[in-house]
C-alpha atoms as a PDB file:
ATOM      1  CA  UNK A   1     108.440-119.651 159.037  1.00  0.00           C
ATOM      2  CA  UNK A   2     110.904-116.906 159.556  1.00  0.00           C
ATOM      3  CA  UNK A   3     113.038-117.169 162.741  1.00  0.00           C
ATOM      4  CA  UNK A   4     115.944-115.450 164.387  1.00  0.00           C
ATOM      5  CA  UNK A   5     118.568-117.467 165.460  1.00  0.00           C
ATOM      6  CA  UNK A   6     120.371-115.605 169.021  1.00  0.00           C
ATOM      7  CA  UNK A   7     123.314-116.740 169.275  1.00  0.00           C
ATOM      8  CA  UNK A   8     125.216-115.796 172.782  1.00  0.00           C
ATOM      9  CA  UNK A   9     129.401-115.734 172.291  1.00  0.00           C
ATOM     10  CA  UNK A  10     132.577-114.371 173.893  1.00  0.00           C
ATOM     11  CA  UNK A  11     135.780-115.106 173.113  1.00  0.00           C
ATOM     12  CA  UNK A  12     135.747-118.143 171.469  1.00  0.00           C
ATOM     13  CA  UNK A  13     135.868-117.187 167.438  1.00  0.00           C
ATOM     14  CA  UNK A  14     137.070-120.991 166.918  1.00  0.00           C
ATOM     15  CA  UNK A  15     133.940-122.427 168.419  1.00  0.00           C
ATOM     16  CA  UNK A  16     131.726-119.690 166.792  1.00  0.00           C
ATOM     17  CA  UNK A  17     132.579-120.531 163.630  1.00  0.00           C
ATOM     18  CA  UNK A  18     132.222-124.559 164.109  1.00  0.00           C
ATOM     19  CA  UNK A  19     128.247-123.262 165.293  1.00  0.00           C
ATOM     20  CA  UNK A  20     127.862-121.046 162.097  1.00  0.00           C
ATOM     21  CA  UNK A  21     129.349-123.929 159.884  1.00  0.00           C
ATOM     22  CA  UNK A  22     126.455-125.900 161.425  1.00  0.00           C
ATOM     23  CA  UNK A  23     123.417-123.104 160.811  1.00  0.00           C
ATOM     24  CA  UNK A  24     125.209-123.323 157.026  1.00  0.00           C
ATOM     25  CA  UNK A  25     123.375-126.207 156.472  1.00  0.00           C
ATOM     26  CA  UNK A  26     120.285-126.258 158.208  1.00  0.00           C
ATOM     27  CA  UNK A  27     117.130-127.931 156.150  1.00  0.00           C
ATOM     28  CA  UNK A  28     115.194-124.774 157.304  1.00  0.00           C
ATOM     29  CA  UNK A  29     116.434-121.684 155.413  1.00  0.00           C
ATOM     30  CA  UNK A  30     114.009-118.974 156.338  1.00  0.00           C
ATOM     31  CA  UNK A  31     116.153-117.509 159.216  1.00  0.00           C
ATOM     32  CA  UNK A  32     118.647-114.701 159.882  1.00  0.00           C
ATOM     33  CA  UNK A  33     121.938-115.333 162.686  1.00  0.00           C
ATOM     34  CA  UNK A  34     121.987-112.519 165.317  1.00  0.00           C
ATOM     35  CA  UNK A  35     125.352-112.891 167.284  1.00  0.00           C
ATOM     36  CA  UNK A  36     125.538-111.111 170.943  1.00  0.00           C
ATOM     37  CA  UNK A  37     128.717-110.401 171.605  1.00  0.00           C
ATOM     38  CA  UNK A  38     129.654-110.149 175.625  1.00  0.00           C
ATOM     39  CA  UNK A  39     132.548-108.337 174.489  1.00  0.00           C
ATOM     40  CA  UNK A  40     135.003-110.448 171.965  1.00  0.00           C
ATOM     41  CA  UNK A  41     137.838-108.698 170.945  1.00  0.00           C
ATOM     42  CA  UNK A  42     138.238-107.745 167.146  1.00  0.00           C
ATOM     43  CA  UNK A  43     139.477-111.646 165.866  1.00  0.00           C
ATOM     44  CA  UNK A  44     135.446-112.386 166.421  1.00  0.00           C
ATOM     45  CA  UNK A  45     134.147-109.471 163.979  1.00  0.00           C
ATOM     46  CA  UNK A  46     136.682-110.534 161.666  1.00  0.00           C
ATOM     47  CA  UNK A  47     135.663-114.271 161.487  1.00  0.00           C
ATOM     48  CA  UNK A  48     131.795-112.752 161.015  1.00  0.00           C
ATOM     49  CA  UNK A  49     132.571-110.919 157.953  1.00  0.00           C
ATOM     50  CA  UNK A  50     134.693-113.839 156.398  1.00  0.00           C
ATOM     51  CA  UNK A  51     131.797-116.304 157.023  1.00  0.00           C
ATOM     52  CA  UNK A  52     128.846-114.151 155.632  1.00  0.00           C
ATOM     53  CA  UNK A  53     130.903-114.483 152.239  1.00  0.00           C
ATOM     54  CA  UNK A  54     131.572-117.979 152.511  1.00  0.00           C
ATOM     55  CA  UNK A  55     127.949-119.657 153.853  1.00  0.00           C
ATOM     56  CA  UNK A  56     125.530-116.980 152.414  1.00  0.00           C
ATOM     57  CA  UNK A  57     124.449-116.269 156.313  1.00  0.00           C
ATOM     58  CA  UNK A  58     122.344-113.190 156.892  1.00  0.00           C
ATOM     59  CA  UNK A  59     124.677-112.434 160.264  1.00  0.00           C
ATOM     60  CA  UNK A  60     124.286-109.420 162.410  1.00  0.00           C
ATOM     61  CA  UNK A  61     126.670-108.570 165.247  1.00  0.00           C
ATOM     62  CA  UNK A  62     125.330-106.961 168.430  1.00  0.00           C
ATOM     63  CA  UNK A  63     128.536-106.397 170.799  1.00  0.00           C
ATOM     64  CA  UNK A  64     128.850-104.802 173.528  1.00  0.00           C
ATOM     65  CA  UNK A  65     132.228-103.418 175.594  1.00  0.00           C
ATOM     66  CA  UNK A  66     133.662-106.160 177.893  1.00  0.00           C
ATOM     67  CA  UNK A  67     132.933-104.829 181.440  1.00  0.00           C
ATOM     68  CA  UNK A  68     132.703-108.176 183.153  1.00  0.00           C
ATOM     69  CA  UNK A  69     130.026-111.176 182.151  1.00  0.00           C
ATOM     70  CA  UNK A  70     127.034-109.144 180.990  1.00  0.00           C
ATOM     71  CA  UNK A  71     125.224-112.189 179.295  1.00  0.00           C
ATOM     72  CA  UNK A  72     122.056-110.873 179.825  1.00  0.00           C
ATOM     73  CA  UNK A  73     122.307-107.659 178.970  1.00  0.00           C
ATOM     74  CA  UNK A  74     123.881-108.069 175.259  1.00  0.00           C
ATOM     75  CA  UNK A  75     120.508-110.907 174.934  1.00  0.00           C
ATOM     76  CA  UNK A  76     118.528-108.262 175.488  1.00  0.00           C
ATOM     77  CA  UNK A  77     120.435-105.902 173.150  1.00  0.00           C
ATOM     78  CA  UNK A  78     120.058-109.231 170.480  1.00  0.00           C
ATOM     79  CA  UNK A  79     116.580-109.757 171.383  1.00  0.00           C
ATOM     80  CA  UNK A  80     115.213-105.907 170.743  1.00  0.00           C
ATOM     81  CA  UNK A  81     117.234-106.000 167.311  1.00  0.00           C
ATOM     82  CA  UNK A  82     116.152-109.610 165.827  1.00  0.00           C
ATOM     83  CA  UNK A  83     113.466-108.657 163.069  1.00  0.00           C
ATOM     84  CA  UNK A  84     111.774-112.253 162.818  1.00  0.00           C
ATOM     85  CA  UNK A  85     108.710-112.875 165.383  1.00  0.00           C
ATOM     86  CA  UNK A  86     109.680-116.283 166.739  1.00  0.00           C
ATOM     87  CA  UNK A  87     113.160-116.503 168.366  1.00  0.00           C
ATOM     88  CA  UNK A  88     115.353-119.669 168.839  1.00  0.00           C
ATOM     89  CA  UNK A  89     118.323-119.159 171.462  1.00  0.00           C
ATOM     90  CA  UNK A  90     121.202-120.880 171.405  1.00  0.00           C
ATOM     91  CA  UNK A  91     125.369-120.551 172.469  1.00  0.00           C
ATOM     92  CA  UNK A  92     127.998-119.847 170.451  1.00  0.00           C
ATOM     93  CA  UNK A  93     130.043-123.461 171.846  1.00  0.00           C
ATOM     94  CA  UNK A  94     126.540-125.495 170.335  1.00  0.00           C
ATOM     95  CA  UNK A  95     126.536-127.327 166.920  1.00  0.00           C
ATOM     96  CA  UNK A  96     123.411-127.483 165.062  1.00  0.00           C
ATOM     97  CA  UNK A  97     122.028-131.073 163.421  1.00  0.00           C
ATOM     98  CA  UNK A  98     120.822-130.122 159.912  1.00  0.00           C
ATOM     99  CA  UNK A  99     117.075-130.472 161.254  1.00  0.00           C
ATOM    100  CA  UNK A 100     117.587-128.411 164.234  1.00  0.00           C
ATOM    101  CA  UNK A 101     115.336-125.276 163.174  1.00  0.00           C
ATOM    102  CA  UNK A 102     113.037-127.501 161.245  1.00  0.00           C
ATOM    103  CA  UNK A 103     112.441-128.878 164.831  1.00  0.00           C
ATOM    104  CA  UNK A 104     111.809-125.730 166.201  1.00  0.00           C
ATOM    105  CA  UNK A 105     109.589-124.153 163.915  1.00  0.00           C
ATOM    106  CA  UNK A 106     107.437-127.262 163.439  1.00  0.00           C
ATOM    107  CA  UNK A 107     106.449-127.166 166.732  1.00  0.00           C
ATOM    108  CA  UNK A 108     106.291-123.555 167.369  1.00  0.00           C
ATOM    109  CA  UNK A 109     102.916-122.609 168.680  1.00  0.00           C
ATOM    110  CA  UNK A 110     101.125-119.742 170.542  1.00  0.00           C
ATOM    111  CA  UNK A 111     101.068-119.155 174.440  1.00  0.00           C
ATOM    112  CA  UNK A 112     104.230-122.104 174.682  1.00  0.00           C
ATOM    113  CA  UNK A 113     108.144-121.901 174.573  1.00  0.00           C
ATOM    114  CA  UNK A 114     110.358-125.222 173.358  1.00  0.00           C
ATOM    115  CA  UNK A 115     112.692-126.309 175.639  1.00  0.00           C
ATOM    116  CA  UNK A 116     116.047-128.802 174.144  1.00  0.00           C
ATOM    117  CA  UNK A 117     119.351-129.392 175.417  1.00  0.00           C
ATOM    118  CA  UNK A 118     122.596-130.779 173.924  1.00  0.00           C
ATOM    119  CA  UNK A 119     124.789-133.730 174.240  1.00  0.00           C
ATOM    120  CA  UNK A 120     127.935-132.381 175.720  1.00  0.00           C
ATOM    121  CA  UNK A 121     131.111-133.147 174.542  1.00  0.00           C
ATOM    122  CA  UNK A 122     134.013-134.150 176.325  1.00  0.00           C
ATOM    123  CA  UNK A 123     137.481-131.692 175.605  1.00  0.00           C
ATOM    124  CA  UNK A 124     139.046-134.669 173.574  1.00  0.00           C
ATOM    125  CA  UNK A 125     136.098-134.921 171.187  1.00  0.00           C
ATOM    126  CA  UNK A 126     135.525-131.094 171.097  1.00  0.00           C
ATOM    127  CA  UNK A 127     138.746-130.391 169.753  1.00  0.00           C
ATOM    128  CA  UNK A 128     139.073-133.408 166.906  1.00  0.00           C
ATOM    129  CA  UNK A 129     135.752-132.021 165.585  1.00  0.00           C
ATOM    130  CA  UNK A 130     136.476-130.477 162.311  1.00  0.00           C
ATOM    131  CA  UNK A 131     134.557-128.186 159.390  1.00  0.00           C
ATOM    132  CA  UNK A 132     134.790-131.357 157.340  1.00  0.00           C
ATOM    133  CA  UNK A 133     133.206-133.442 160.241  1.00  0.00           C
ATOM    134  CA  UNK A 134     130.587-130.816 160.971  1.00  0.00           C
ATOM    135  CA  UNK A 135     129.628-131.154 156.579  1.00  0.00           C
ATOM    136  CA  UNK A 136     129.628-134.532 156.610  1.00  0.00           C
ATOM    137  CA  UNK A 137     127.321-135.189 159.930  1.00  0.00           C
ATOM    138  CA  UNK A 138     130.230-137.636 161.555  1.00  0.00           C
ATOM    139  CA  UNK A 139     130.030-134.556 164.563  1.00  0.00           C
ATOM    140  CA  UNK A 140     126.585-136.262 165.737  1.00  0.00           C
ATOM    141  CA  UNK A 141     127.511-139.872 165.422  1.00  0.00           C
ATOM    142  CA  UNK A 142     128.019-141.638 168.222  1.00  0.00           C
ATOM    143  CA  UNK A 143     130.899-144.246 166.939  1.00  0.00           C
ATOM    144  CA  UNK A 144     133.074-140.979 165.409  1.00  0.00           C
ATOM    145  CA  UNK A 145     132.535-139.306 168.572  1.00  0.00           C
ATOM    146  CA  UNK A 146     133.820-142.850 170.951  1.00  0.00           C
ATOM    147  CA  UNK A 147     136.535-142.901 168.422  1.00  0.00           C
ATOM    148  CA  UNK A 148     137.940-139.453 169.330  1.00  0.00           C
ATOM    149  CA  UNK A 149     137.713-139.722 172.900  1.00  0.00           C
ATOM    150  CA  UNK A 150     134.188-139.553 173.963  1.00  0.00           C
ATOM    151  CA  UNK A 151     132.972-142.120 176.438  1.00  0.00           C
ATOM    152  CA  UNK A 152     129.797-143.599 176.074  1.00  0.00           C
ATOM    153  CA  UNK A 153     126.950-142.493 178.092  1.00  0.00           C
ATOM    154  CA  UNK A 154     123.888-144.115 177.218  1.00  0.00           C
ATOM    155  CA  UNK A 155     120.915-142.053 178.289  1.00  0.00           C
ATOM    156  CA  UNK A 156     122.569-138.838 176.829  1.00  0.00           C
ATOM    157  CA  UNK A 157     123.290-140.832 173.796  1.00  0.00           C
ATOM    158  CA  UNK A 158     119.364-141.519 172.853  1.00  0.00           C
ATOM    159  CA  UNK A 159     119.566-137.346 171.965  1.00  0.00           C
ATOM    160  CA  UNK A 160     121.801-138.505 168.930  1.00  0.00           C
ATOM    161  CA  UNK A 161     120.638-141.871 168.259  1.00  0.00           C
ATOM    162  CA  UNK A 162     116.945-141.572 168.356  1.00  0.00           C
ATOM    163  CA  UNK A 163     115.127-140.331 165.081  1.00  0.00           C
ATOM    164  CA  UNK A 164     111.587-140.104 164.186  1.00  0.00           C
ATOM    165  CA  UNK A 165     109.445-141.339 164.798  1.00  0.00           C
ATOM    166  CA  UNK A 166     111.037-142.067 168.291  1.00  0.00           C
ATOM    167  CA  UNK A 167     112.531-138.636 168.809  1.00  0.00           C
ATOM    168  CA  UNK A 168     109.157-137.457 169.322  1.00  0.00           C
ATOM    169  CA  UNK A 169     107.897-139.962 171.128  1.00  0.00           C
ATOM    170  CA  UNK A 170     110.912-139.406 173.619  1.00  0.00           C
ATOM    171  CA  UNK A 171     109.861-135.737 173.947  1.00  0.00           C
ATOM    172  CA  UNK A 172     106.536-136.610 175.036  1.00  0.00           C
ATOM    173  CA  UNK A 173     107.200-139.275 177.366  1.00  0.00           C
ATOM    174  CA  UNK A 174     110.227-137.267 179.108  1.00  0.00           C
ATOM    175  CA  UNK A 175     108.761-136.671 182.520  1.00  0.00           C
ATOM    176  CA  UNK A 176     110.913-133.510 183.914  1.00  0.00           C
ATOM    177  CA  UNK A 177     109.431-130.527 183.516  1.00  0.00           C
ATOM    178  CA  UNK A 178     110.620-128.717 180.262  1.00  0.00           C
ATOM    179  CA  UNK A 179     112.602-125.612 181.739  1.00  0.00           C
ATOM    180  CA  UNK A 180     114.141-122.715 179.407  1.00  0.00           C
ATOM    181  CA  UNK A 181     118.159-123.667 178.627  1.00  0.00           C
ATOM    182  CA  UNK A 182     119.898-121.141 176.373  1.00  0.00           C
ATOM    183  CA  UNK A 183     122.025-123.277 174.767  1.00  0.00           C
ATOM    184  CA  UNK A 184     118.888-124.701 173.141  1.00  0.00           C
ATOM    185  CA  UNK A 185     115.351-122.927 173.665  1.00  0.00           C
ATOM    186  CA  UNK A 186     112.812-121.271 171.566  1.00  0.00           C
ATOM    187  CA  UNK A 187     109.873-118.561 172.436  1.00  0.00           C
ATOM    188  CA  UNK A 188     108.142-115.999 170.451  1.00  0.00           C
ATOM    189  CA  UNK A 189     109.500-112.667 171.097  1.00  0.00           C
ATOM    190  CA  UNK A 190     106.270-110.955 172.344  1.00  0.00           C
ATOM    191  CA  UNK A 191     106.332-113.380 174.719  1.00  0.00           C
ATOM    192  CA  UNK A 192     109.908-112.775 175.526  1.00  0.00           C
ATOM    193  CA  UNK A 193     109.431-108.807 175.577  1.00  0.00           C
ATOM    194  CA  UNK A 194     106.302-109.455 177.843  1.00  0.00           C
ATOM    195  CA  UNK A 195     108.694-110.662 180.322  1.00  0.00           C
ATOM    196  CA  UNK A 196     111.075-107.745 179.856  1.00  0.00           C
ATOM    197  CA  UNK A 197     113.645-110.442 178.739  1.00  0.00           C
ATOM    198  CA  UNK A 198     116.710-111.090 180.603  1.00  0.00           C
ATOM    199  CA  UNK A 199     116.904-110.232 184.393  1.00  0.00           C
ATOM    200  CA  UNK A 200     120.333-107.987 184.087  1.00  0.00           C
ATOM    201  CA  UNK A 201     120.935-108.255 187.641  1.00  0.00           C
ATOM    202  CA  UNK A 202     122.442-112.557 187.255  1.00  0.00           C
ATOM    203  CA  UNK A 203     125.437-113.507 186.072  1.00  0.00           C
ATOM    204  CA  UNK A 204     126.577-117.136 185.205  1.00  0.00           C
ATOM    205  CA  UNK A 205     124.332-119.926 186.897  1.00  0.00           C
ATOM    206  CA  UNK A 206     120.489-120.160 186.134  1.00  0.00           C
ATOM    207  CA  UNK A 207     119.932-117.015 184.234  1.00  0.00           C
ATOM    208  CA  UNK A 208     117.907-119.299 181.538  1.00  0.00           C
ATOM    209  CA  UNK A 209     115.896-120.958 183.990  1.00  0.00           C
ATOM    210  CA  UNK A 210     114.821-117.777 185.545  1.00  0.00           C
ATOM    211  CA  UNK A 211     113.605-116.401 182.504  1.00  0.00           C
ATOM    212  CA  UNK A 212     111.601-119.273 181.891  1.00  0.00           C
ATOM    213  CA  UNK A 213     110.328-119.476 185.288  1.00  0.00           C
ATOM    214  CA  UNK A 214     108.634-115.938 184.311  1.00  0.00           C
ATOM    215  CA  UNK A 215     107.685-117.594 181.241  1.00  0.00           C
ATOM    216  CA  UNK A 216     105.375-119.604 183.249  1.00  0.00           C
ATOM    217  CA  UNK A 217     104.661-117.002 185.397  1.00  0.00           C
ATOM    218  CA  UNK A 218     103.052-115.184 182.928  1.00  0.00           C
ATOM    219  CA  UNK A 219     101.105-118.197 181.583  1.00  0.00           C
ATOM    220  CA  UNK A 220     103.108-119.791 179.302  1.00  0.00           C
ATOM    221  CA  UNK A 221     104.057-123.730 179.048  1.00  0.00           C
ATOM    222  CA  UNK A 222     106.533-125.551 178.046  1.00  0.00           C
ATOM    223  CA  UNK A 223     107.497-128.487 175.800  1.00  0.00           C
ATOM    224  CA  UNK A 224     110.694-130.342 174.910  1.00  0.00           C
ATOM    225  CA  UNK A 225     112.180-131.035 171.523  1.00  0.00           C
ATOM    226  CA  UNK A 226     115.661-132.259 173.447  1.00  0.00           C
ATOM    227  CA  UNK A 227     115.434-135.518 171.285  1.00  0.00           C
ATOM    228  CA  UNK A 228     114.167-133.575 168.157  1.00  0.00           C
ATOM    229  CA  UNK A 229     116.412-130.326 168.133  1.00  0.00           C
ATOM    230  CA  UNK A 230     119.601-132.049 168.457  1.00  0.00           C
ATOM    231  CA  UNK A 231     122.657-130.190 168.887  1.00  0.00           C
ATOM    232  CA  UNK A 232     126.623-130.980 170.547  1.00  0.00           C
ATOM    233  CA  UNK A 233     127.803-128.528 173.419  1.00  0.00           C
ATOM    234  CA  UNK A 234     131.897-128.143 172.751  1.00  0.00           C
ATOM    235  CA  UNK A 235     133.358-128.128 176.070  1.00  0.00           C
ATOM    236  CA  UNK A 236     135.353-125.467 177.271  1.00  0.00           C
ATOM    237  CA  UNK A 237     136.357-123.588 180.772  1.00  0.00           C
ATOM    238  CA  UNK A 238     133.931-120.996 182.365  1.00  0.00           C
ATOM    239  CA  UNK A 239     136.543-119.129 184.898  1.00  0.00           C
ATOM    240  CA  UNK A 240     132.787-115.992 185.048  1.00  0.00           C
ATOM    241  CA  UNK A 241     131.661-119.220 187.310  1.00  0.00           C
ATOM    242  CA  UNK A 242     131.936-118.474 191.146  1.00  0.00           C
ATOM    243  CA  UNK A 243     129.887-119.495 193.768  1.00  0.00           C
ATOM    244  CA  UNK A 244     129.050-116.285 194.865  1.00  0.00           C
ATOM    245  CA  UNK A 245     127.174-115.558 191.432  1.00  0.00           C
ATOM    246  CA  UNK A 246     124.977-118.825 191.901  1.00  0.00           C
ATOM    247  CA  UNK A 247     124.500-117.830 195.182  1.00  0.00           C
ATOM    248  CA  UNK A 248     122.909-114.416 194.211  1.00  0.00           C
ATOM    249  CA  UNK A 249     121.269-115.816 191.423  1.00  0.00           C
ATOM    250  CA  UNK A 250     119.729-118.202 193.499  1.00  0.00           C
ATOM    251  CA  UNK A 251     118.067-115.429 195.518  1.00  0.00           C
ATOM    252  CA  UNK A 252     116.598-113.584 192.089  1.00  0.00           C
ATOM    253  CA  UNK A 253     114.971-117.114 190.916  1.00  0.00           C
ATOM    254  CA  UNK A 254     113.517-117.855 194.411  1.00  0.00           C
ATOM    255  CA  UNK A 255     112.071-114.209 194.005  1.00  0.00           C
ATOM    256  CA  UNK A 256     110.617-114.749 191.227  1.00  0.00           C
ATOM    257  CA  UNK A 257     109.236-117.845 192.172  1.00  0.00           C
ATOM    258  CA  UNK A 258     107.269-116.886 195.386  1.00  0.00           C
ATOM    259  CA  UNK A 259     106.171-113.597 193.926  1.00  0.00           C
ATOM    260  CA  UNK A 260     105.001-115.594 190.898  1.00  0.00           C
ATOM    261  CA  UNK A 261     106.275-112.594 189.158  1.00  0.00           C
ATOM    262  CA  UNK A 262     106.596-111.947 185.194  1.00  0.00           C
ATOM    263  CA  UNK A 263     108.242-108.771 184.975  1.00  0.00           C
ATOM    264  CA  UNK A 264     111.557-107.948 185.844  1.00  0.00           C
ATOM    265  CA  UNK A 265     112.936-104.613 186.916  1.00  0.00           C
ATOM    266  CA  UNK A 266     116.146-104.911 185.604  1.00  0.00           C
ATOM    267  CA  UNK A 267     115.429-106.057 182.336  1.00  0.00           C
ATOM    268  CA  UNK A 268     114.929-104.566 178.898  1.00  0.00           C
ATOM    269  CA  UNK A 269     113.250-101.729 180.636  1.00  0.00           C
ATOM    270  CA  UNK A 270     114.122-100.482 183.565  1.00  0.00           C
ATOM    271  CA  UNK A 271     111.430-100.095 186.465  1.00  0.00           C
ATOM    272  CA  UNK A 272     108.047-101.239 186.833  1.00  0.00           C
ATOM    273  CA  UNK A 273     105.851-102.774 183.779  1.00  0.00           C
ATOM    274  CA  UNK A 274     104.646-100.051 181.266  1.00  0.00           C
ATOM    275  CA  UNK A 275     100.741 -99.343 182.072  1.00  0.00           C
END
């Protein structure tokens, strides 16, 4: 199964090339890397072109000027130019497990989107992790990752400690409602273009969920593969996060939740749905 792997980035060529290193060794090969770029100045493109030589990645670059967190609007861009039909979303600060797009396409399947998450690092642990450690898999073991600083937490753990058959077991029996996370999400791209993609109008704070909450809208479900598409979130600072931005994103979700809308204005396309 062919895929295209969106990965969202800005400013942070260190941690985008830890999350290449990862999609380097994936057990599923059949994908291409589409980077959107909110804007990274010229060290980013640089790193690109080094690491399509070194891993053999099919890597595109969509970028956009740097006007301000635009998230959803250089998704969008990324969206529009992947060529594969089924999309897998992720962030340029989240480390793939080798199986991670095995997971995903395994359980791709029509009128559904997969919803994961990640098991977020501490800043100690985030910055011991290595290309080495990242090759050799000690990035997703728990006893490397106490050993540089990470505290144990032991629900979150079961994301890197169970495998099959438990992981899918876990997925089934997780009881909160599978919502759409960027860092770690799949759909099939007619389904995201039927939505008009990303609502342009949010910033930082629940962007993801909104889409998927249009997802559903227009019919789709949901289904998790947090214990099956495994990857590590690198911690790092978000000074785009204000309250005033959750605030008005708030008021776009609820929106879209009472309206039971789809479509979004301020998407893709701008104005109402196409007839």
């Amino acid at each position: 199964m062919n895929l295209s792997v969106i990965v969202s980035t800005y400013e942070s060529p260190d941690w985008l090339e830890h999350v290449l290193r990862g999609y380097a060794l994936q057990t599923h090969r059949d994908f291409e890397i589409v980077v959107a770029d909110d804007g990274s100045g010229p060290d980013t493109r640089t790193r690109l072109e080094r690491l399509r030589e070194e891993t053999g990645l099919a890597i595109r670059h969509v970028w956009q000027e740097d006007e301000g967190y635009r998230r959803s609007r250089v998704l969008n861009a990324a969206t529009l130019a992947a060529e594969a039909d089924y999309l897998v979303f992720t962030d340029g600060d989240c480390i793939p497990r080798r199986d991670f797009l095995s997971a995903h396409a395994r359980r791709a399947k029509p009128g559904r989107f997969l919803s994961g998450g990640a098991y977020r690092l501490n800043e100690a642990a985030s910055h011991a992790v290595t290309r080495e450690d990242i090759e050799t898999g000690r990035a997703f073991d728990l006893r490397w990752l106490e050993g540089h600083g990470m505290p144990r937490r032991d629900r979150a753990a079961l994301k890197l400690a169970a495998r099959p058959p438990w992981s899918g077991w876990l997925d089934r029996l997780t009881t909160t409602r599978a919502t759409w996370n960027c860092g770690n999400s799949s759909a099939w791209k007619s389904d995201i273009v039927a939505v008009n993609g990303f609502d342009e109008r949010m910033q930082y704070g629940g962007a993801d969920r909104e889409l998927g909450e249009r997802l559903w809208n227009l019919g789709l479900k949901s289904r998790h593969v947090r214990y099956t598409a495994v990857c590590v979130h690198l911690e790092h600072r978000r000074a785009y996060a204000t309250a005033e931005s959750w605030r008005r994103n708030d008021a776009i979700r609820r929106e879209s939740r009472t309206s039971r809308r789809s479509w979004t204005e301020d998407g893709m396309v701008k104005g109402s749905r196409p007839a």
